[in-house]
C-alpha atoms as a PDB file:
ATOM      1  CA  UNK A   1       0.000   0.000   0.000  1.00  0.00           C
ATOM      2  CA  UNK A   2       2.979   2.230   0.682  1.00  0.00           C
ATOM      3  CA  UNK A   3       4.313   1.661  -2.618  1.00  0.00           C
ATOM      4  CA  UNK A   4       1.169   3.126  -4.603  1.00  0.00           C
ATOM      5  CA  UNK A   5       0.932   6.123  -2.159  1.00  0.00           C
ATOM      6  CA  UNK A   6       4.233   6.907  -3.224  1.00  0.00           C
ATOM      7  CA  UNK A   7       3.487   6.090  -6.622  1.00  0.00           C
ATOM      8  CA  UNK A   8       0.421   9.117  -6.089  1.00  0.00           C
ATOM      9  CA  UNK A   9       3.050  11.043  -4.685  1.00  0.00           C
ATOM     10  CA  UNK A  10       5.258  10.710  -7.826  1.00  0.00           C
ATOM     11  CA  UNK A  11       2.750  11.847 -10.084  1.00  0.00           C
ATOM     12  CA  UNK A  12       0.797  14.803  -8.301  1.00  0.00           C
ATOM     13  CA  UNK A  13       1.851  17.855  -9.098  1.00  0.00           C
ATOM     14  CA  UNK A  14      -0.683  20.283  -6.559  1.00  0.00           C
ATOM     15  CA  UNK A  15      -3.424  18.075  -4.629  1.00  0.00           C
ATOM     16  CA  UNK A  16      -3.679  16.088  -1.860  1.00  0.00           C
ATOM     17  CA  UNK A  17      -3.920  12.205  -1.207  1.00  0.00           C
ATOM     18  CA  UNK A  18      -6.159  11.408   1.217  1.00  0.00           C
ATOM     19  CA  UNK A  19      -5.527   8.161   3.444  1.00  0.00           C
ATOM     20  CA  UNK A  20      -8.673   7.543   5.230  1.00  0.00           C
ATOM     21  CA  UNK A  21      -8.872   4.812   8.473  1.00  0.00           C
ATOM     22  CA  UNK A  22     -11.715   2.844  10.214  1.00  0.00           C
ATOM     23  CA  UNK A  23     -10.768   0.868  13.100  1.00  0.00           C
ATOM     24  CA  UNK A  24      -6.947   1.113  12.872  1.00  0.00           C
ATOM     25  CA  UNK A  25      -7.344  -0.398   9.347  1.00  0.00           C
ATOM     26  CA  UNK A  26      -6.588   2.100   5.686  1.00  0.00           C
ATOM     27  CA  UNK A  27     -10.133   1.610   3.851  1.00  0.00           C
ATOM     28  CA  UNK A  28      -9.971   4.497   1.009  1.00  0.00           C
ATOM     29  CA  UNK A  29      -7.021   6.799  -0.243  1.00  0.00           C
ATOM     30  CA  UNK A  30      -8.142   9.409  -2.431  1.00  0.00           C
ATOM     31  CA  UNK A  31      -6.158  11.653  -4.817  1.00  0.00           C
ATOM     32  CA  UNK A  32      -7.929  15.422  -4.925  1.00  0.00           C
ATOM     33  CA  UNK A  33      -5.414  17.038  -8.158  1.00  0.00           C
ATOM     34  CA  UNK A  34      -5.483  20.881  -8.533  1.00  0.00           C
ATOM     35  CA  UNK A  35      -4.772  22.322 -11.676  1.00  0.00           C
ATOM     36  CA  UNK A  36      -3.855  25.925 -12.939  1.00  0.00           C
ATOM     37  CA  UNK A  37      -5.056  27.487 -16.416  1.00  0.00           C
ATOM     38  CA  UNK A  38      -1.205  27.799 -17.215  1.00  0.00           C
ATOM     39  CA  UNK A  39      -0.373  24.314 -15.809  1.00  0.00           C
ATOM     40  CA  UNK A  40      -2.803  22.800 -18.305  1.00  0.00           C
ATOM     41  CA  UNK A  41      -1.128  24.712 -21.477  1.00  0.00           C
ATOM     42  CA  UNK A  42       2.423  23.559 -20.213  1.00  0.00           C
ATOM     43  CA  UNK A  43       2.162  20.035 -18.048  1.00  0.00           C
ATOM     44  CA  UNK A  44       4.625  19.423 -15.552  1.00  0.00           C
ATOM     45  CA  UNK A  45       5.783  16.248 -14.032  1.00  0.00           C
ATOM     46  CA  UNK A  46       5.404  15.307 -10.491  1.00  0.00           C
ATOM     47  CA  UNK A  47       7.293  15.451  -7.406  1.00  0.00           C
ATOM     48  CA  UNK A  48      10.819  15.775  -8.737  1.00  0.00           C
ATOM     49  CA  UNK A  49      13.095  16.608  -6.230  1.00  0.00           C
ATOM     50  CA  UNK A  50      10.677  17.496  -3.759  1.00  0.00           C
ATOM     51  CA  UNK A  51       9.952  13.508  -2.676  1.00  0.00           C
ATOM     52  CA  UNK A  52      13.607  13.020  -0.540  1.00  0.00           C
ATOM     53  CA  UNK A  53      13.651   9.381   0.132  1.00  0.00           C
ATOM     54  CA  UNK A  54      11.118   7.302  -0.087  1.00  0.00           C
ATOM     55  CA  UNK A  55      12.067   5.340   3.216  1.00  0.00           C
ATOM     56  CA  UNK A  56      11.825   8.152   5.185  1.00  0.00           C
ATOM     57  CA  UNK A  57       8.531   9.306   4.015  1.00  0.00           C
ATOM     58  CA  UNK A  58       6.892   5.701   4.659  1.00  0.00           C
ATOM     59  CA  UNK A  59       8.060   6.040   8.070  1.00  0.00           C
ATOM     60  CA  UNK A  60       6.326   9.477   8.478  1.00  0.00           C
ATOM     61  CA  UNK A  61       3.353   8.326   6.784  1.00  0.00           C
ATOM     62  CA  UNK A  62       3.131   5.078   8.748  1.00  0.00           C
ATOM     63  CA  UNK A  63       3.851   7.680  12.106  1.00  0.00           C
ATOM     64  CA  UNK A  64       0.554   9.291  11.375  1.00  0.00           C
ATOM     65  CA  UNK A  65      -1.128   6.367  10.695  1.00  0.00           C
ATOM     66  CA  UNK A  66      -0.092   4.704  13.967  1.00  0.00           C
ATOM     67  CA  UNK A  67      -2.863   4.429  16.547  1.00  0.00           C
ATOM     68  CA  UNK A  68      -5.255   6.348  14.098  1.00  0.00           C
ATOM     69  CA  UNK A  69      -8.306   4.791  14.904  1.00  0.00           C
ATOM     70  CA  UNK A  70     -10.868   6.619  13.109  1.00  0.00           C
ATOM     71  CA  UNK A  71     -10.048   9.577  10.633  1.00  0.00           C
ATOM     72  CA  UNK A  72      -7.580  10.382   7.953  1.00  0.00           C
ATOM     73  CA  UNK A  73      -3.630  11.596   6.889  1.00  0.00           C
ATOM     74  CA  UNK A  74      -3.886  14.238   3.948  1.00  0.00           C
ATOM     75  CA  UNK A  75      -0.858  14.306   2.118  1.00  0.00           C
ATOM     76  CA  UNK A  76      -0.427  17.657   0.977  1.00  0.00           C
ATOM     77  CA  UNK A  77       1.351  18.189  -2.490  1.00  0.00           C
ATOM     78  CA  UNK A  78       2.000  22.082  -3.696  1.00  0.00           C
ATOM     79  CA  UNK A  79       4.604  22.764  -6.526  1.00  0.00           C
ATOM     80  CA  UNK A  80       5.651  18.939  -6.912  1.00  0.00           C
ATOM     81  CA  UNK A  81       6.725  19.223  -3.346  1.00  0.00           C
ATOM     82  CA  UNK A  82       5.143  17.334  -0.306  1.00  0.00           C
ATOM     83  CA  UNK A  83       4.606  20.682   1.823  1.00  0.00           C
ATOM     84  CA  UNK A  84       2.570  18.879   4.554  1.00  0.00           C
ATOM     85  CA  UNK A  85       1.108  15.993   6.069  1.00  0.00           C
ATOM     86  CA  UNK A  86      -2.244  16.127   8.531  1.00  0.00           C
ATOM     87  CA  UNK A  87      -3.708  13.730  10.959  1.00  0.00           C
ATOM     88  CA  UNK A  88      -7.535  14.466  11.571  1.00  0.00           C
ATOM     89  CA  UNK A  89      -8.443  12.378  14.358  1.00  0.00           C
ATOM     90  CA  UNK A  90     -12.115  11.563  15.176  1.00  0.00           C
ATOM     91  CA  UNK A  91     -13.019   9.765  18.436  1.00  0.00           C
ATOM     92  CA  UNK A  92     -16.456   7.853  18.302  1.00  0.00           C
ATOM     93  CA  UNK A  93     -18.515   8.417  21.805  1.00  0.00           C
ATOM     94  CA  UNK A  94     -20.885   5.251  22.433  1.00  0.00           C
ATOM     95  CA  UNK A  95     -23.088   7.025  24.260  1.00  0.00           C
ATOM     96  CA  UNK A  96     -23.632   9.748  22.102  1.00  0.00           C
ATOM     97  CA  UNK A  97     -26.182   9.498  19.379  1.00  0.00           C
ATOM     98  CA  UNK A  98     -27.304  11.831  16.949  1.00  0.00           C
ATOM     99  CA  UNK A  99     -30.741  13.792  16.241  1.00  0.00           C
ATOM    100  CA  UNK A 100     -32.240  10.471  14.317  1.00  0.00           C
ATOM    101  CA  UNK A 101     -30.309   8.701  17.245  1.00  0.00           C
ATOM    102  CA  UNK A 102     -28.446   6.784  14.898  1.00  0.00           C
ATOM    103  CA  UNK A 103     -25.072   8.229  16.543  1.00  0.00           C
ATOM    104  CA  UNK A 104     -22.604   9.791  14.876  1.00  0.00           C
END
Protein backbone atom coordinates (compact mmCIF):
# COMPACT_ATOMS: atom_id res chain seq x y z
CA UNK A 1 0.00 0.00 0.00
CA UNK A 2 2.98 2.23 0.68
CA UNK A 3 4.31 1.66 -2.62
CA UNK A 4 1.17 3.13 -4.60
CA UNK A 5 0.93 6.12 -2.16
CA UNK A 6 4.23 6.91 -3.22
CA UNK A 7 3.49 6.09 -6.62
CA UNK A 8 0.42 9.12 -6.09
CA UNK A 9 3.05 11.04 -4.68
CA UNK A 10 5.26 10.71 -7.83
CA UNK A 11 2.75 11.85 -10.08
CA UNK A 12 0.80 14.80 -8.30
CA UNK A 13 1.85 17.85 -9.10
CA UNK A 14 -0.68 20.28 -6.56
CA UNK A 15 -3.42 18.07 -4.63
CA UNK A 16 -3.68 16.09 -1.86
CA UNK A 17 -3.92 12.20 -1.21
CA UNK A 18 -6.16 11.41 1.22
CA UNK A 19 -5.53 8.16 3.44
CA UNK A 20 -8.67 7.54 5.23
CA UNK A 21 -8.87 4.81 8.47
CA UNK A 22 -11.71 2.84 10.21
CA UNK A 23 -10.77 0.87 13.10
CA UNK A 24 -6.95 1.11 12.87
CA UNK A 25 -7.34 -0.40 9.35
CA UNK A 26 -6.59 2.10 5.69
CA UNK A 27 -10.13 1.61 3.85
CA UNK A 28 -9.97 4.50 1.01
CA UNK A 29 -7.02 6.80 -0.24
CA UNK A 30 -8.14 9.41 -2.43
CA UNK A 31 -6.16 11.65 -4.82
CA UNK A 32 -7.93 15.42 -4.93
CA UNK A 33 -5.41 17.04 -8.16
CA UNK A 34 -5.48 20.88 -8.53
CA UNK A 35 -4.77 22.32 -11.68
CA UNK A 36 -3.85 25.92 -12.94
CA UNK A 37 -5.06 27.49 -16.42
CA UNK A 38 -1.21 27.80 -17.22
CA UNK A 39 -0.37 24.31 -15.81
CA UNK A 40 -2.80 22.80 -18.31
CA UNK A 41 -1.13 24.71 -21.48
CA UNK A 42 2.42 23.56 -20.21
CA UNK A 43 2.16 20.03 -18.05
CA UNK A 44 4.63 19.42 -15.55
CA UNK A 45 5.78 16.25 -14.03
CA UNK A 46 5.40 15.31 -10.49
CA UNK A 47 7.29 15.45 -7.41
CA UNK A 48 10.82 15.78 -8.74
CA UNK A 49 13.10 16.61 -6.23
CA UNK A 50 10.68 17.50 -3.76
CA UNK A 51 9.95 13.51 -2.68
CA UNK A 52 13.61 13.02 -0.54
CA UNK A 53 13.65 9.38 0.13
CA UNK A 54 11.12 7.30 -0.09
CA UNK A 55 12.07 5.34 3.22
CA UNK A 56 11.82 8.15 5.18
CA UNK A 57 8.53 9.31 4.02
CA UNK A 58 6.89 5.70 4.66
CA UNK A 59 8.06 6.04 8.07
CA UNK A 60 6.33 9.48 8.48
CA UNK A 61 3.35 8.33 6.78
CA UNK A 62 3.13 5.08 8.75
CA UNK A 63 3.85 7.68 12.11
CA UNK A 64 0.55 9.29 11.37
CA UNK A 65 -1.13 6.37 10.69
CA UNK A 66 -0.09 4.70 13.97
CA UNK A 67 -2.86 4.43 16.55
CA UNK A 68 -5.25 6.35 14.10
CA UNK A 69 -8.31 4.79 14.90
CA UNK A 70 -10.87 6.62 13.11
CA UNK A 71 -10.05 9.58 10.63
CA UNK A 72 -7.58 10.38 7.95
CA UNK A 73 -3.63 11.60 6.89
CA UNK A 74 -3.89 14.24 3.95
CA UNK A 75 -0.86 14.31 2.12
CA UNK A 76 -0.43 17.66 0.98
CA UNK A 77 1.35 18.19 -2.49
CA UNK A 78 2.00 22.08 -3.70
CA UNK A 79 4.60 22.76 -6.53
CA UNK A 80 5.65 18.94 -6.91
CA UNK A 81 6.73 19.22 -3.35
CA UNK A 82 5.14 17.33 -0.31
CA UNK A 83 4.61 20.68 1.82
CA UNK A 84 2.57 18.88 4.55
CA UNK A 85 1.11 15.99 6.07
CA UNK A 86 -2.24 16.13 8.53
CA UNK A 87 -3.71 13.73 10.96
CA UNK A 88 -7.53 14.47 11.57
CA UNK A 89 -8.44 12.38 14.36
CA UNK A 90 -12.11 11.56 15.18
CA UNK A 91 -13.02 9.76 18.44
CA UNK A 92 -16.46 7.85 18.30
CA UNK A 93 -18.51 8.42 21.81
CA UNK A 94 -20.88 5.25 22.43
CA UNK A 95 -23.09 7.02 24.26
CA UNK A 96 -23.63 9.75 22.10
CA UNK A 97 -26.18 9.50 19.38
CA UNK A 98 -27.30 11.83 16.95
CA UNK A 99 -30.74 13.79 16.24
CA UNK A 100 -32.24 10.47 14.32
CA UNK A 101 -30.31 8.70 17.25
CA UNK A 102 -28.45 6.78 14.90
CA UNK A 103 -25.07 8.23 16.54
CA UNK A 104 -22.60 9.79 14.88
Amino acid sequence: MLAGIIGLLKRTYHGQIIIISQNYRVVQVELKENFNPEELMAPSTGLLDGLGKPEQLQKKIVEALTGLEFGQVILVVKKGHLAQIERLQKVRLSDVQGLGGDGI
